[in-house]
Protein backbone atom coordinates (compact mmCIF):
# COMPACT_ATOMS: atom_id res chain seq x y z
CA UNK A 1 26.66 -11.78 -31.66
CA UNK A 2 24.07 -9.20 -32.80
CA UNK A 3 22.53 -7.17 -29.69
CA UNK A 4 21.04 -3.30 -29.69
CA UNK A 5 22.68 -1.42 -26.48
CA UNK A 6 22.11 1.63 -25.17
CA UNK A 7 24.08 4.41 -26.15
CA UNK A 8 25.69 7.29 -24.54
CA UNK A 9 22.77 9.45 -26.15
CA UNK A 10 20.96 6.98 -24.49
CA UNK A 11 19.19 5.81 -28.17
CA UNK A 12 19.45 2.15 -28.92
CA UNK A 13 22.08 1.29 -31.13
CA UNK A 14 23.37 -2.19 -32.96
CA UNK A 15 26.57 -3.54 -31.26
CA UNK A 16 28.56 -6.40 -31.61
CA UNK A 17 28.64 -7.91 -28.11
CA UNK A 18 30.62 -10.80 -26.63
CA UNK A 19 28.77 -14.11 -25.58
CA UNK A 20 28.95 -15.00 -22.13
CA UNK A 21 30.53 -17.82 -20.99
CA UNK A 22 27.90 -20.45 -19.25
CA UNK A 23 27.89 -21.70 -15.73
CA UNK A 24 26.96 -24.55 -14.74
CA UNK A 25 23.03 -23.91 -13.72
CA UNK A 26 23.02 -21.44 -16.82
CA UNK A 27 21.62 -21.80 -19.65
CA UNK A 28 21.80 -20.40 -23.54
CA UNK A 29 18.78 -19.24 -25.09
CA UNK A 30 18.93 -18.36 -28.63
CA UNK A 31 15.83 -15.53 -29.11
CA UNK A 32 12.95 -15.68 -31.65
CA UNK A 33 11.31 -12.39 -30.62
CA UNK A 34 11.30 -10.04 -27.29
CA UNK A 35 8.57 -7.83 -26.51
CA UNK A 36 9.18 -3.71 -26.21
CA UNK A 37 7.97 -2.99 -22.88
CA UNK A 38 6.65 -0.12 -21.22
CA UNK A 39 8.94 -0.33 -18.85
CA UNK A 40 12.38 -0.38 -21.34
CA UNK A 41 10.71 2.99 -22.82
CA UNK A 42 10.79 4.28 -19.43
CA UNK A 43 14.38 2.61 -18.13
CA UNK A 44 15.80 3.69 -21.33
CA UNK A 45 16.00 7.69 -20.19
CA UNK A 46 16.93 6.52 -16.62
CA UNK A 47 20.42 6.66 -15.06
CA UNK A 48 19.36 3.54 -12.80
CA UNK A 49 20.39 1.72 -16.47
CA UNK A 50 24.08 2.40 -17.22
CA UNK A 51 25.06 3.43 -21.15
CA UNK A 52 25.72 -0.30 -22.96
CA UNK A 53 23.01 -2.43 -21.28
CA UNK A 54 21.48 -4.56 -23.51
CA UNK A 55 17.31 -4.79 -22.31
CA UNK A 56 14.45 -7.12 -23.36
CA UNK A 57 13.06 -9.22 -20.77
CA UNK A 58 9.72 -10.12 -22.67
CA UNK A 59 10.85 -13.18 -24.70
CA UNK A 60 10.51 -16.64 -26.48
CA UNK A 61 13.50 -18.49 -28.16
CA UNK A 62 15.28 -21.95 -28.29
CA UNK A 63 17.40 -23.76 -25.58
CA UNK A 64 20.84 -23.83 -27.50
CA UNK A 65 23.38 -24.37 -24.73
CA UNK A 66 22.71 -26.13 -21.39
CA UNK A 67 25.03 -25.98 -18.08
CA UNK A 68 25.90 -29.34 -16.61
CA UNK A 69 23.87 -28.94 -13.45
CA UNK A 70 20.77 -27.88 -15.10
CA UNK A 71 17.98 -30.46 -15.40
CA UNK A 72 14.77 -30.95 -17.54
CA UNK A 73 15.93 -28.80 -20.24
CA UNK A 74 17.87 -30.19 -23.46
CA UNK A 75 19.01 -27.77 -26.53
CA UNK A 76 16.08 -27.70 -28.91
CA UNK A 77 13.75 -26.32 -26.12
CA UNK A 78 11.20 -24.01 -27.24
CA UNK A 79 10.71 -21.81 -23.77
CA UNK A 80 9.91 -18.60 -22.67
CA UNK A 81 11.55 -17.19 -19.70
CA UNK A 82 10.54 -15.74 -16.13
CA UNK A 83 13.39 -13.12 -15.95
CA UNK A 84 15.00 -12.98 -12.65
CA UNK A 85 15.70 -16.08 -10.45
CA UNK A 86 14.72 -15.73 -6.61
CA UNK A 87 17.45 -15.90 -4.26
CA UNK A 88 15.76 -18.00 -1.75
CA UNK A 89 17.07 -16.41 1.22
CA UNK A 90 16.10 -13.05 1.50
CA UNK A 91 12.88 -11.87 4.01
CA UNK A 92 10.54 -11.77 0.99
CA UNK A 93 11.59 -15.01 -0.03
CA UNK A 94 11.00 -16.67 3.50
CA UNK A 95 7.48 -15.22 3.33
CA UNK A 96 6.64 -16.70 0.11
CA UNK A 97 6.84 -13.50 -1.47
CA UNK A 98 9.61 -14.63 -4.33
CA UNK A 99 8.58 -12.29 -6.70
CA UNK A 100 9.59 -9.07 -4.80
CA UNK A 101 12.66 -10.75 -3.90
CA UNK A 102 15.36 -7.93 -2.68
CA UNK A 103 17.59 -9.47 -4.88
CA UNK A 104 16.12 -9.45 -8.17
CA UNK A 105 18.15 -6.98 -9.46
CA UNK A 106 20.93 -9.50 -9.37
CA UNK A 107 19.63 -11.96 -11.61
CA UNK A 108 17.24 -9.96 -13.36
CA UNK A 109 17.64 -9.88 -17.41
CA UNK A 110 17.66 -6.56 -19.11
CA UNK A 111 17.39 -4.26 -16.52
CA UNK A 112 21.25 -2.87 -16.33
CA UNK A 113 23.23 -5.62 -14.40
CA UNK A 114 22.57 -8.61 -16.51
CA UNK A 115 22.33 -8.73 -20.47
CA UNK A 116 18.65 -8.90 -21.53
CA UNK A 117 17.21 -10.16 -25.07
CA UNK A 118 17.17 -7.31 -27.41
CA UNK A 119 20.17 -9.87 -28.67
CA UNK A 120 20.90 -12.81 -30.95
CA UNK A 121 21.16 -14.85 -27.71
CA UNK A 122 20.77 -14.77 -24.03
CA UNK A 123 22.11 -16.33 -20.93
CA UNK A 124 19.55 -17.11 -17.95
CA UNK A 125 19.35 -19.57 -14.84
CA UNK A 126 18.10 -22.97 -15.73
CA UNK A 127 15.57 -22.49 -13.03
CA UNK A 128 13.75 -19.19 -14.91
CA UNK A 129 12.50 -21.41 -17.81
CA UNK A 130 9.45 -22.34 -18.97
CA UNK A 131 8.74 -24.94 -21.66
CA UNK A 132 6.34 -23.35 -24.42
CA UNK A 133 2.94 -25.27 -24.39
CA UNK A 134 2.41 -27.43 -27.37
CA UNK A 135 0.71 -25.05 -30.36
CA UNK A 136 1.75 -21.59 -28.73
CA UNK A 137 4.33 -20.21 -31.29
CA UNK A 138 7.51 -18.03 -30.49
CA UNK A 139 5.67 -14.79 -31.07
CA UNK A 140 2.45 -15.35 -28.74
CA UNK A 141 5.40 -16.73 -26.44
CA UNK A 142 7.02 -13.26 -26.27
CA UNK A 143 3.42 -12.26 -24.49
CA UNK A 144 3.75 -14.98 -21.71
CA UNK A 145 5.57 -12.09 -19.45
CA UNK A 146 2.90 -8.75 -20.07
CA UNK A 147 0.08 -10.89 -19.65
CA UNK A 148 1.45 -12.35 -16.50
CA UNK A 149 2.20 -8.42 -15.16
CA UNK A 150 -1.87 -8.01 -16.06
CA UNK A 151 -3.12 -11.24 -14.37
CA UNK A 152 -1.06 -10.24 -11.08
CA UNK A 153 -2.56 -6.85 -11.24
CA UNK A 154 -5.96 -8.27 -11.24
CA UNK A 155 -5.13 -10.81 -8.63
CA UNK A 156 -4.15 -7.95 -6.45
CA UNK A 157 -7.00 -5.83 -7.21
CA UNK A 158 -9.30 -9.51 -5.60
CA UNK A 159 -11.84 -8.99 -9.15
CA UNK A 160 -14.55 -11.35 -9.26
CA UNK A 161 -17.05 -11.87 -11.79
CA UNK A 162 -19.84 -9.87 -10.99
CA UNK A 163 -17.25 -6.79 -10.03
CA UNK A 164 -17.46 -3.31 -11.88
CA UNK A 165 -14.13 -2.50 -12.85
CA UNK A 166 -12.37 0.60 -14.79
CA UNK A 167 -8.79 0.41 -16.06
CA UNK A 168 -7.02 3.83 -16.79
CA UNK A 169 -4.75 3.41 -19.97
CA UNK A 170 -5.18 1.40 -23.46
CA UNK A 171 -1.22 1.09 -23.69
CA UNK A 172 0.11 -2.51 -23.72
CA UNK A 173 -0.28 -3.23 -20.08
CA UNK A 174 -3.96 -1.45 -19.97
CA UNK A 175 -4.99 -3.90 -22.73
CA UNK A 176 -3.49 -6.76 -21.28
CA UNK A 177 -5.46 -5.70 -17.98
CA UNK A 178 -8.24 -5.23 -19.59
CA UNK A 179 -8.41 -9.06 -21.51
CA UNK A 180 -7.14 -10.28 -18.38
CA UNK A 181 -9.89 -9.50 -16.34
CA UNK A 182 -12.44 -10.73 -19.44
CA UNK A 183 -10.78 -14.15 -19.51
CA UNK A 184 -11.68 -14.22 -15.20
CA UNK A 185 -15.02 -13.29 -16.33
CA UNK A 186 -15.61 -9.51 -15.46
CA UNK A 187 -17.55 -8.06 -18.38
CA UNK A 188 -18.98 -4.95 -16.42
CA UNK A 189 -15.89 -3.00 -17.72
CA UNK A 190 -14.36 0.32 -19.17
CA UNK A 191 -11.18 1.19 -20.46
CA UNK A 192 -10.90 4.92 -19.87
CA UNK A 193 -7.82 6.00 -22.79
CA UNK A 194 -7.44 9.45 -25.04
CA UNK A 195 -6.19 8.35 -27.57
CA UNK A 196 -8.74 7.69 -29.88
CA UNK A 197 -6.91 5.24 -32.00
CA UNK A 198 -5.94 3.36 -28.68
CA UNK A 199 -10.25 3.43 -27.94
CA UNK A 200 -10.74 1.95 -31.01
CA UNK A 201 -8.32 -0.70 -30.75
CA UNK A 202 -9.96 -1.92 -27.57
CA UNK A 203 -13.87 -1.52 -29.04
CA UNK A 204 -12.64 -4.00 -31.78
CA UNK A 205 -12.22 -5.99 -28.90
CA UNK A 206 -15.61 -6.05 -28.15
CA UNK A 207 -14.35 -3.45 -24.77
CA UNK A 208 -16.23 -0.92 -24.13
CA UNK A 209 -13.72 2.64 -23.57
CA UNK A 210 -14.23 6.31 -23.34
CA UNK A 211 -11.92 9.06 -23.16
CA UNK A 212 -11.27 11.71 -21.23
CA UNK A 213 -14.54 14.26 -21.85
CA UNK A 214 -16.81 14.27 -19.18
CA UNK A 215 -15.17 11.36 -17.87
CA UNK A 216 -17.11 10.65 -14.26
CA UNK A 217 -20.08 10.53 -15.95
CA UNK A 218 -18.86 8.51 -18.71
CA UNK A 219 -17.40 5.60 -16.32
CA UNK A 220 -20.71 5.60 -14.60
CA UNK A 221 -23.04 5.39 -17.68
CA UNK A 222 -20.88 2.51 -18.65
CA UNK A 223 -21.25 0.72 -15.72
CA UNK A 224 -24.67 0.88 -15.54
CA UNK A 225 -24.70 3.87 -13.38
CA UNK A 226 -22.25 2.51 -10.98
CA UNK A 227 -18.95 3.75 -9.67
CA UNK A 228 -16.63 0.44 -10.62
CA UNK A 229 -15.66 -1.48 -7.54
CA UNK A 230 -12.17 -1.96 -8.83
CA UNK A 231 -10.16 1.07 -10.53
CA UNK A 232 -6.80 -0.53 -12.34
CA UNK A 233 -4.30 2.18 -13.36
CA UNK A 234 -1.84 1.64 -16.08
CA UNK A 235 -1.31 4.77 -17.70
CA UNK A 236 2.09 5.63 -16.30
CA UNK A 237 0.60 9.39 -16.23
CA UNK A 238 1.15 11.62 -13.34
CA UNK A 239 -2.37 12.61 -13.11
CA UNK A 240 -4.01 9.44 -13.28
CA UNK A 241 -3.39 7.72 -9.78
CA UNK A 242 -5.47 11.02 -8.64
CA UNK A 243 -7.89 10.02 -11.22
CA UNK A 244 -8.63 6.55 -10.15
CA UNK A 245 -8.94 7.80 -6.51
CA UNK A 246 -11.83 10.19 -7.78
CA UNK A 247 -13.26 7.51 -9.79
CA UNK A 248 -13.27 4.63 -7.45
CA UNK A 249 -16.63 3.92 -5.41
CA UNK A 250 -16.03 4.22 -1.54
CA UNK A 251 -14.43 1.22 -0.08
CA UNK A 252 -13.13 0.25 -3.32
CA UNK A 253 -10.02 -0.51 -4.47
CA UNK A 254 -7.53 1.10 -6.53
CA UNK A 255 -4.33 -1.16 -8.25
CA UNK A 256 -1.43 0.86 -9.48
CA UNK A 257 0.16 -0.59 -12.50
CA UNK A 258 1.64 2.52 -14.26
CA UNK A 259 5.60 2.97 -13.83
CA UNK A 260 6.14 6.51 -12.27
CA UNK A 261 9.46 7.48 -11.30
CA UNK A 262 8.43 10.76 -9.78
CA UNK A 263 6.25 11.56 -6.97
CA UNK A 264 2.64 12.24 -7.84
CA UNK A 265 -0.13 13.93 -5.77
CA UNK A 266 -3.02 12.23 -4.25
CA UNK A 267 -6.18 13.82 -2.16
CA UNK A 268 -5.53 11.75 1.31
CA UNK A 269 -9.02 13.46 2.19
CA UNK A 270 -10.79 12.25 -0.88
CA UNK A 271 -9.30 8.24 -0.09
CA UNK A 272 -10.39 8.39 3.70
CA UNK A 273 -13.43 9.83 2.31
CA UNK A 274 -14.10 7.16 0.67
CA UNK A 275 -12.30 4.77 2.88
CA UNK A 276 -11.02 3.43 -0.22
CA UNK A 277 -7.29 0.95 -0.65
CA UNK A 278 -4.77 2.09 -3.07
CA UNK A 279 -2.45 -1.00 -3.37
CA UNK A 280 0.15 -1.62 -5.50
CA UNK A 281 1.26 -4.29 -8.26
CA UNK A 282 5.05 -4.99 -9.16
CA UNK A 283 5.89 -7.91 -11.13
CA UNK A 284 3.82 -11.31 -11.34
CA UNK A 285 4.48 -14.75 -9.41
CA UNK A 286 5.81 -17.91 -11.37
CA UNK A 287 2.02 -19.13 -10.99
CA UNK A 288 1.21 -16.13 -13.09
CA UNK A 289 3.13 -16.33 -15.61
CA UNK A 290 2.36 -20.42 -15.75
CA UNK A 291 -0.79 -18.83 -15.71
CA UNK A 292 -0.60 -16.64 -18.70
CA UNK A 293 0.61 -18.88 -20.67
CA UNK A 294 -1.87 -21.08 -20.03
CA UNK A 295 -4.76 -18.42 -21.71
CA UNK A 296 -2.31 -17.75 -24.15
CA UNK A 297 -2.19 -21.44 -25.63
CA UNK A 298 -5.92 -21.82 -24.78
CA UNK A 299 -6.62 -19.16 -27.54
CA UNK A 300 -8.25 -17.23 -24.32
CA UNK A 301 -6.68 -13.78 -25.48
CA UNK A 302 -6.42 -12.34 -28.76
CA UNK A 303 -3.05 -12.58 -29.54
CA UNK A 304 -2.53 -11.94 -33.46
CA UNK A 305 -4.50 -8.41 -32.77
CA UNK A 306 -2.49 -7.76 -29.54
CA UNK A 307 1.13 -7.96 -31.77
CA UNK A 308 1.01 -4.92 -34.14
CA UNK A 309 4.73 -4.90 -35.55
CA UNK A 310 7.55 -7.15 -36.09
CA UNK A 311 10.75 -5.63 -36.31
CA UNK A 312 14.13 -6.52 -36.94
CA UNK A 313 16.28 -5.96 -33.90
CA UNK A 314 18.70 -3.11 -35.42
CA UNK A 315 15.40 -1.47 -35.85
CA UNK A 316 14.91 -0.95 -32.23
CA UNK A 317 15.04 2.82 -31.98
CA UNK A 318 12.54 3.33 -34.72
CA UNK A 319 10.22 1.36 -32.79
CA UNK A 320 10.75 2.48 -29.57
CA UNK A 321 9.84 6.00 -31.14
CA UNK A 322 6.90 4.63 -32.72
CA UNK A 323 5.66 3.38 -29.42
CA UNK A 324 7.00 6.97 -27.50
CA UNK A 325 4.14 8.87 -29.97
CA UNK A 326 1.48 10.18 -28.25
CA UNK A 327 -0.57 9.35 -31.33
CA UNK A 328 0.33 5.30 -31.70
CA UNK A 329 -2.31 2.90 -32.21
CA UNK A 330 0.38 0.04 -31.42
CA UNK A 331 0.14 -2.48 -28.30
CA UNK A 332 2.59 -4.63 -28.85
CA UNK A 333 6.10 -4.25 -31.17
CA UNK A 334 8.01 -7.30 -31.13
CA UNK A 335 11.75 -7.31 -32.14
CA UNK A 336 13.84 -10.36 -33.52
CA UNK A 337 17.05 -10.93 -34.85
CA UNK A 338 15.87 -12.67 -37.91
CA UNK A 339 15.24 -10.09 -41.11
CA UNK A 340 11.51 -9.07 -41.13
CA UNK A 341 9.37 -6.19 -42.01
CA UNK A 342 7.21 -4.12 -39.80
């Protein structure tokens, strides 16, 4: 079948890969389209992904194939999928705490040990399914999983309508934070971003966002002359967990959302200052992502405008370079293996 692995070079390149043989609580899934996530950009230039791993974990398709001991799903499924499978057994599992299972890595799709869905077709545990809601199609499916990353993020962050909130970054997750919070009724809000493009983007989504100038005084004036409650950072940017501390109001909250692989500095004395919580948000519950695509197929979230390419799968490399420029305007790129334009 038709996949895009990475290469030695570590760009994405088409291969011809094997399809792997089924087990029996497996099940086939053949892929309409699979978001680019901000985290592939980042795993693709890690080591922690091995040269000929085939990502994509953002994705909508068609049960094709299903194992014997797998029940309530037939071929001709339209589903999205939750990508790892919990094991169950480990000490976050016992707590209830499934989606920071220890062993995610092992079942996980797309992040180096299993095959992901930058391919024609994909294998996954019956149990990670989810049957598409009636009138959601393929490619608002493929946003089931960021959305569900956004709506944990506020969960963690405990917004409430009524709550003054700031979210650092217009990139995919930043927008999906920032709609998020909207559809839970928080409309004292700011998206802080500098790209300019990117501001615009979210001002045509009736959000207000500033950039970078003067921006203490900007947040403030925005939130009518308030420090926000609630700071939500998703820029991925080494200077911007330091940024939300500054920003936050004392005894508020900070939620980390931006991958960082390095370690970035913080003012301790400005948090106890403050007395201010910097928590952190990995991931999203099955609830969330029921959850998401639940707004999703209520027409809650703007969808169409969200999705700003469709790509053809060989054309992954071009697209992850769109997305890599600090001048894109794009939230969302979806690939597919079917022929289309961007």
């Amino acid at each position: 079948m038709r996949a895009v692995a990475i290469a030695e070079d570590r760009t994405l390149q088409p291969i011809e890969a094997a399809e792997h043989a089924l087990g029996s609580n497996e099940v086939r899934v053949d892929v309409a389209f699979c978001g680019i996530c901000g985290s592939d950009i980042h795993l693709r230039h890690s080591a922690a992904v091995p040269a000929g791993s085939v990502m994509g974990h953002e994705f909508s398709g068609t049960v094709a194939e299903v194992g014997e001991s797998v029940e309530g799903f037939r071929a001709g499924d339209r589903v999205a999928v939750y990508p790892f499978a919990p094991c169950g057994e480990c000490p976050n599992c016992r707590r209830g705490d499934q989606h920071v299972c220890t062993q995610a890595a092992v079942s996980g799709l797309g992040m180096g040990m299993n095959p992901g869905a930058y391919a024609e077709s994909v294998v996954a545990q019956g149990s990670m399914l989810l049957r598409l809601p009636d009138g959601l199609s393929f490619e608002h499916g493929a946003l089931i999983e960021p959305l569900a990353v956004a709506i944990h993020g506020v969960a963690i962050g405990e917004a409430q309508p009524g709550d003054a909130c700031a979210v650092i970054g217009a990139g995919p997750i930043g927008v999906m934070t920032a709609l998020a919070l909207r559809a839970r009724g928080i409309d004292r809000l700011v998206v802080v971003e500098r790209n300019e493009q990117r501001r615009e983007r979210m001002r045509s989504f009736g959000l207000q966002s500033i950039g970078l100038d003067d921006v203490h005084m900007g947040v403030v004036a925005a939130l009518d002359g308030e420090p926000p409650d609630i700071v939500f950072e998703c820029a991925g940017n080494p200077a911007a967990p330091a940024l939300a501390t500054e920003l936050v109001r004392s005894r508020g909250i900070v939620v980390l959302l931006g991958v960082l692989e390095e370690p970035v500095a913080i003012s301790q004395l400005v948090l106890m200052i403050k007395e201010a919580q910097m928590r952190a948000s990995f991931a999203y519950t099955r609830q969330d992502f029921e959850d998401a695509a639940g707004l999703l197929a209520q027409g809650r979230v703007p969808a169409n405008d969200l999705i700003t390419a469709t790509a053809a799968l060989e054309r992954a490399q071009e697209m992850f370079e769109r997305l890599e420029s600090p001048a894109t305007a794009d939230v969302k790129i979806l690939l597919t293996p079917s022929s289309v334009t961007a």
